[in-house]
Protein backbone atom coordinates (compact mmCIF):
# COMPACT_ATOMS: atom_id res chain seq x y z
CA UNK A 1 75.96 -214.00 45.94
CA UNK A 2 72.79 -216.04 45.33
CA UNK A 3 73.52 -217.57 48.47
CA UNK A 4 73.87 -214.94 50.80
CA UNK A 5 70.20 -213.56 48.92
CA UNK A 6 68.60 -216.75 50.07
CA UNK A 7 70.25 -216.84 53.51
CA UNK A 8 68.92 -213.45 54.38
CA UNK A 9 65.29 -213.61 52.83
CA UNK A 10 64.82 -216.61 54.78
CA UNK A 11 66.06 -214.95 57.86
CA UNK A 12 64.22 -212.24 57.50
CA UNK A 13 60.73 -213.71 56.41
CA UNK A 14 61.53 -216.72 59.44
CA UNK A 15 61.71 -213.99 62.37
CA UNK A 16 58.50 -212.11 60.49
CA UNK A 17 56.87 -216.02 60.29
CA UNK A 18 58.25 -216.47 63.85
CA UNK A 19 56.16 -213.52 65.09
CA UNK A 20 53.14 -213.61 63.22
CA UNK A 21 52.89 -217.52 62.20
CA UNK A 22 52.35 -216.22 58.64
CA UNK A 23 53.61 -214.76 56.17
CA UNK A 24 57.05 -215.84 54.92
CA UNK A 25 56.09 -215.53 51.19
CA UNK A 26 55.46 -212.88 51.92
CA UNK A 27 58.33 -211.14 53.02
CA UNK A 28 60.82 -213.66 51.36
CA UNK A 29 59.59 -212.54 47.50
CA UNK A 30 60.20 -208.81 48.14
CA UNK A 31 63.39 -209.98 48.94
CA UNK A 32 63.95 -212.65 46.34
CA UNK A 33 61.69 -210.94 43.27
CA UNK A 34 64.62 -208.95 42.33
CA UNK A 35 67.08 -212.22 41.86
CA UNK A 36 65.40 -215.66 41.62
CA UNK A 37 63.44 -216.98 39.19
CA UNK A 38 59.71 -217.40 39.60
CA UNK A 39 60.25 -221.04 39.12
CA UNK A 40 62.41 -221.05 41.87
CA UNK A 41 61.35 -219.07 44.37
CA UNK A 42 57.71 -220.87 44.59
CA UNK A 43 59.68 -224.19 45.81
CA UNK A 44 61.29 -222.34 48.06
CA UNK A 45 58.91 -220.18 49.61
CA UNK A 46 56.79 -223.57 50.19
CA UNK A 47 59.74 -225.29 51.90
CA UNK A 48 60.61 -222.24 54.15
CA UNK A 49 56.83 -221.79 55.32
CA UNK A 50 57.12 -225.81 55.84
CA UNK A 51 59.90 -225.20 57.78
CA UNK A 52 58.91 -221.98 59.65
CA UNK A 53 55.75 -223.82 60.69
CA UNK A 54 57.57 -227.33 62.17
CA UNK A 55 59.99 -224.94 63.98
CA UNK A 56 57.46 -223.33 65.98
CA UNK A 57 54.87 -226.52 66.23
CA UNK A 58 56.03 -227.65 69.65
CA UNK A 59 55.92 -224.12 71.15
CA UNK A 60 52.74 -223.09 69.34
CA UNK A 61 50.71 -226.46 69.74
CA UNK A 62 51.26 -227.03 73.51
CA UNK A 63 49.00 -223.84 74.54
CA UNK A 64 46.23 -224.42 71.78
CA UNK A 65 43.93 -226.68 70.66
CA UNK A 66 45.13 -228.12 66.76
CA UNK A 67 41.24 -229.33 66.31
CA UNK A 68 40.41 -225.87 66.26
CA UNK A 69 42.00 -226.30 62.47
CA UNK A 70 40.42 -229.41 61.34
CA UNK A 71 37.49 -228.05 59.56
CA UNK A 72 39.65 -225.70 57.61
CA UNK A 73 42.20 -228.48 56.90
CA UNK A 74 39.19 -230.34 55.15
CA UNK A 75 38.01 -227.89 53.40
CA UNK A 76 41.66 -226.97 51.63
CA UNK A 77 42.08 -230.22 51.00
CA UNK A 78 38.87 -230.59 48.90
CA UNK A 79 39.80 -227.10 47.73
CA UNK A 80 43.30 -227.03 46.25
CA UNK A 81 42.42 -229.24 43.40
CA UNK A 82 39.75 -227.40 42.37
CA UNK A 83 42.03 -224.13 42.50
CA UNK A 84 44.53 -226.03 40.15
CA UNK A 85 41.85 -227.01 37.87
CA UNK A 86 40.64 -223.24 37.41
CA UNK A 87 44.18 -221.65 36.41
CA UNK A 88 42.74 -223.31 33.29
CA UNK A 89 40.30 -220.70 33.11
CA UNK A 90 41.11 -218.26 35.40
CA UNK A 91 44.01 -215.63 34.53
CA UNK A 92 45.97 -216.20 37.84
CA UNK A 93 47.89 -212.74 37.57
CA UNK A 94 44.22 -210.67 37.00
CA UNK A 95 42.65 -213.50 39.98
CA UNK A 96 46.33 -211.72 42.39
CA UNK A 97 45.65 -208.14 41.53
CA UNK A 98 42.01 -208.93 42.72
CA UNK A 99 42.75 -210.16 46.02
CA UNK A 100 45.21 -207.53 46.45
CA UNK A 101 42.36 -205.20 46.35
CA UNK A 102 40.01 -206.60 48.47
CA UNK A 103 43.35 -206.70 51.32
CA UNK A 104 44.31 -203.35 50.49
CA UNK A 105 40.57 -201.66 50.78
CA UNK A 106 39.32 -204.26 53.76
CA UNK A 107 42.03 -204.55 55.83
CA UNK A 108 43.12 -200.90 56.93
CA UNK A 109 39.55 -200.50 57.55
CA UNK A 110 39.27 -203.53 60.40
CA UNK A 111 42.81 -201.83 61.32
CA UNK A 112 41.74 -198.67 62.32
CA UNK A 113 38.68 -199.67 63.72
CA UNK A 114 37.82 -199.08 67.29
CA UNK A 115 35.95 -202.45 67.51
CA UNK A 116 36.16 -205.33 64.68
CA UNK A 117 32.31 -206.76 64.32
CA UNK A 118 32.35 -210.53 66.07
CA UNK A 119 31.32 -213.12 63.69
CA UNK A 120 29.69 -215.88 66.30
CA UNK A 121 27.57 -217.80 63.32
CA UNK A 122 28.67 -220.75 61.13
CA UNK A 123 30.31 -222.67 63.05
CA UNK A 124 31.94 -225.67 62.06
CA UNK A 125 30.43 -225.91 58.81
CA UNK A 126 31.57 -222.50 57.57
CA UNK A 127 35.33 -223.37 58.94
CA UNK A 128 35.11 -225.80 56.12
CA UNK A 129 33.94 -223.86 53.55
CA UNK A 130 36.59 -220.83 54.75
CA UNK A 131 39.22 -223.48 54.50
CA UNK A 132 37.99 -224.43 51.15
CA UNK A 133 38.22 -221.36 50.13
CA UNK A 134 41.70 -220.63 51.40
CA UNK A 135 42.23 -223.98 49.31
CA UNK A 136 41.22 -223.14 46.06
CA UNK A 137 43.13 -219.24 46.29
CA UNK A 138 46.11 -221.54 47.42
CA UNK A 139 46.05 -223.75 44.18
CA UNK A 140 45.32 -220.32 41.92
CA UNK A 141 47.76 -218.29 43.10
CA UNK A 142 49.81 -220.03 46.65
CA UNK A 143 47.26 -217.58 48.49
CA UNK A 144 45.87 -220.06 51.45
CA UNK A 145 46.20 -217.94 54.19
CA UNK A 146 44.12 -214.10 53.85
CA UNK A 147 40.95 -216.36 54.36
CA UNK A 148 41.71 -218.48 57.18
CA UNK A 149 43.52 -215.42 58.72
CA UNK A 150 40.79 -212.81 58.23
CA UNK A 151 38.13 -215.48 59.64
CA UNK A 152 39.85 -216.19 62.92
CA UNK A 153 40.54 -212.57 63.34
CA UNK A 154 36.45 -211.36 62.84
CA UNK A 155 35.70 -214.53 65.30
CA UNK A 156 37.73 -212.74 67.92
CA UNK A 157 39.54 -215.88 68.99
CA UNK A 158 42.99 -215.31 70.80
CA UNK A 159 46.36 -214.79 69.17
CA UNK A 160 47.25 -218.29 70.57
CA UNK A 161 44.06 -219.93 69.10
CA UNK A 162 44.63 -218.05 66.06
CA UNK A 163 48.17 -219.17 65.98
CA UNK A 164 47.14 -222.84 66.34
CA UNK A 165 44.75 -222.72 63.38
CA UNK A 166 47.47 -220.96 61.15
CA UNK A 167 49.98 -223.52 61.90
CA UNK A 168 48.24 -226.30 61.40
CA UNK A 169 46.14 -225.31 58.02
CA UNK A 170 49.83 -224.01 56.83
CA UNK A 171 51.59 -227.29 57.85
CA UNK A 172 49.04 -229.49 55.74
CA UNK A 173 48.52 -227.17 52.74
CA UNK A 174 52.34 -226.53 52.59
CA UNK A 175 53.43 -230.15 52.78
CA UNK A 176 50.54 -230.81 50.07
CA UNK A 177 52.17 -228.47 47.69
CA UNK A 178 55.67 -229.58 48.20
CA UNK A 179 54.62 -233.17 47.63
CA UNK A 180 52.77 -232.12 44.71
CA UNK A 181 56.01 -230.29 43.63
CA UNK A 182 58.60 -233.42 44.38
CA UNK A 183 56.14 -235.79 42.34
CA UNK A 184 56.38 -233.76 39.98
CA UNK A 185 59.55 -232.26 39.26
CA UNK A 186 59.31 -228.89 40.15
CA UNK A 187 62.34 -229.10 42.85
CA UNK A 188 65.32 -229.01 40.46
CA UNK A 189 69.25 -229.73 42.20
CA UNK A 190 69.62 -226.11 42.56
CA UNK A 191 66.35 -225.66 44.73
CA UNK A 192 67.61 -228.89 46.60
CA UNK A 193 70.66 -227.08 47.11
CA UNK A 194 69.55 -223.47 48.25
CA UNK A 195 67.23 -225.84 50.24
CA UNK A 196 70.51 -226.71 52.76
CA UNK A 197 71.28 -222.95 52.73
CA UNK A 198 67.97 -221.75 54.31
CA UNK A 199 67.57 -224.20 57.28
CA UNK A 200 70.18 -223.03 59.12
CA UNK A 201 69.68 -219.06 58.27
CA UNK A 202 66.42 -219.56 59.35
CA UNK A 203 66.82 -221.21 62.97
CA UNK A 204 67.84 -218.42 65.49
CA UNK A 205 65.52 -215.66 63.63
CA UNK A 206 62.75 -217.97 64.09
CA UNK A 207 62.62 -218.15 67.61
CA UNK A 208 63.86 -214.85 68.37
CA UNK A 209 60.60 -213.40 66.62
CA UNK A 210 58.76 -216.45 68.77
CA UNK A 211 59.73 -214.81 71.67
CA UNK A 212 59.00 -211.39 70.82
CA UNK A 213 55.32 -212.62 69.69
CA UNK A 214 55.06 -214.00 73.90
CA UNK A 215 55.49 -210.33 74.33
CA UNK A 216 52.91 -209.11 72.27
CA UNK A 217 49.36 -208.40 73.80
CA UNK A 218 46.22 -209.38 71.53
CA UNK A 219 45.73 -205.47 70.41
CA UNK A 220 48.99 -205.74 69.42
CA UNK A 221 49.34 -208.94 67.34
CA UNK A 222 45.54 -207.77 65.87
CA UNK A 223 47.77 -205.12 64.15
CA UNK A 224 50.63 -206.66 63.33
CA UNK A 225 48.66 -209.26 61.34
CA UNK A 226 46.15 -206.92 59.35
CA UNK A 227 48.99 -204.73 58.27
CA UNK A 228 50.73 -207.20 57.14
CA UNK A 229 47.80 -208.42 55.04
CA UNK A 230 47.46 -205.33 53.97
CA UNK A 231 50.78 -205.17 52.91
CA UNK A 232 50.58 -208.47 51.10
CA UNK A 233 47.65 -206.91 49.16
CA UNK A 234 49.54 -204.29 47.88
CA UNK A 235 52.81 -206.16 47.22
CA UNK A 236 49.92 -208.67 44.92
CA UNK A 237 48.73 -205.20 43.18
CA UNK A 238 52.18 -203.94 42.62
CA UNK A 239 53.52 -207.01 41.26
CA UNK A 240 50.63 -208.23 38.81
CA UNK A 241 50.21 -204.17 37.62
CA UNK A 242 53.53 -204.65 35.48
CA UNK A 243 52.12 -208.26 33.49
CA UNK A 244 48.62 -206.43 33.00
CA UNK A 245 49.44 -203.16 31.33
């Protein structure tokens, strides 16, 4: 039965990562919340975003321009450890409900706006510090993408330069944390195991929500990917409400 749980959360959140090139936490943990173990589930969210992402890095890459994510790559680098360090002092459940806020309240408003304000200042230097910040809500809570992903979108670049900057962040933050998690210990024989079970349940749902994202046009993936923050937010309020009260 566990199985068959894992097969179809990671089909599921693959054609929703597919689309999007987010997400698959996501989607996968209001699947999996109801049967895994917390312990669990984190190793295997990070190994089917991994995954997600190298599926779709051939198709994804060739059309956009990977330096585009450099800046925010150095800036989570510098800014996971720092995350880690603060769930010293940080209460990680109160740090969730917080973001869940801000995503619940922010995004519906850029949603239903006619026209999202264009952020043309910064530059490179405030890619960094975006993708620092994505870092450190990545090492408090597995949180690296709202930032990255709310950035791109008020820059107004393209759902294929967006894409781009997504995968690659994702690709080097995720294969950070899964190193960090192989060093030390956190992938146990069962994880290995369910591991086997998700590559395969994830391959055809993956593409197939590739190709429906070709079909998208910008208006349309602009939605798809501020409701599902939105969503995210309140999945993050819903499921830190029941350790707080």
């Amino acid at each position: 039965m566990l199985f068959l749980i894992v097969a179809f959360g990671a089909a599921v959140a693959g054609f929703v990562q597919g689309m999007t090139g987010f997400a698959f936490g996501l989607v996968a943990m209001a699947i999996w919340a109801w049967s895994l173990d917390p312990t669990l589930a984190g190793p295997l969210v990070v190994f089917g975003s991994l995954v997600g992402q190298i599926y779709a890095s051939r198709s994804v890459l060739r059309g956009a321009n990977p330096l585009h994510a450099v800046p925010f790559v150095i800036g989570g680098v510098l800014g996971v450890p720092l995350g880690v360090i603060l769930l010293r002092y940080i209460n990680p459940t109160v740090f969730k409900a917080s973001v869940g806020v801000l995503l619940v309240v922010w995004c519906p408003a850029m949603l239903f706006a006619r026209e999202l304000p264009r952020i043309e200042w910064g530059g490179k230097w405030m890619d960094i510090f975006i993708g620092w910040i994505g870092g450190i809500m990545g090492g408090l809570g597995g949180l690296t993408g709202p930032a990255p992903i709310l950035w791109a979108t008020l820059r107004g670049w393209d759902p294929r330069a967006q894409r781009g900057v997504f995968l690659v962040f994702n690709l080097c933050m995720h294969s950070l944390t899964m190193t960090i998690y192989i060093v030390s210990g956190t992938v146990t024989r069962q994880a290995a195991y369910l591991f086997a079970v998700m590559l395969p349940a994830m391959v055809i749902p993956s593409f197939a929500g590739f190709r429906l994202y070709r079909r998208l046009s910008d208006l349309a993936f602009r939605r798809i990917v501020l409701g599902l923050l939105a969503i995210s937010g309140a999945v993050l309020i819903v499921s830190s409400l029941g350790k707080l009260l």
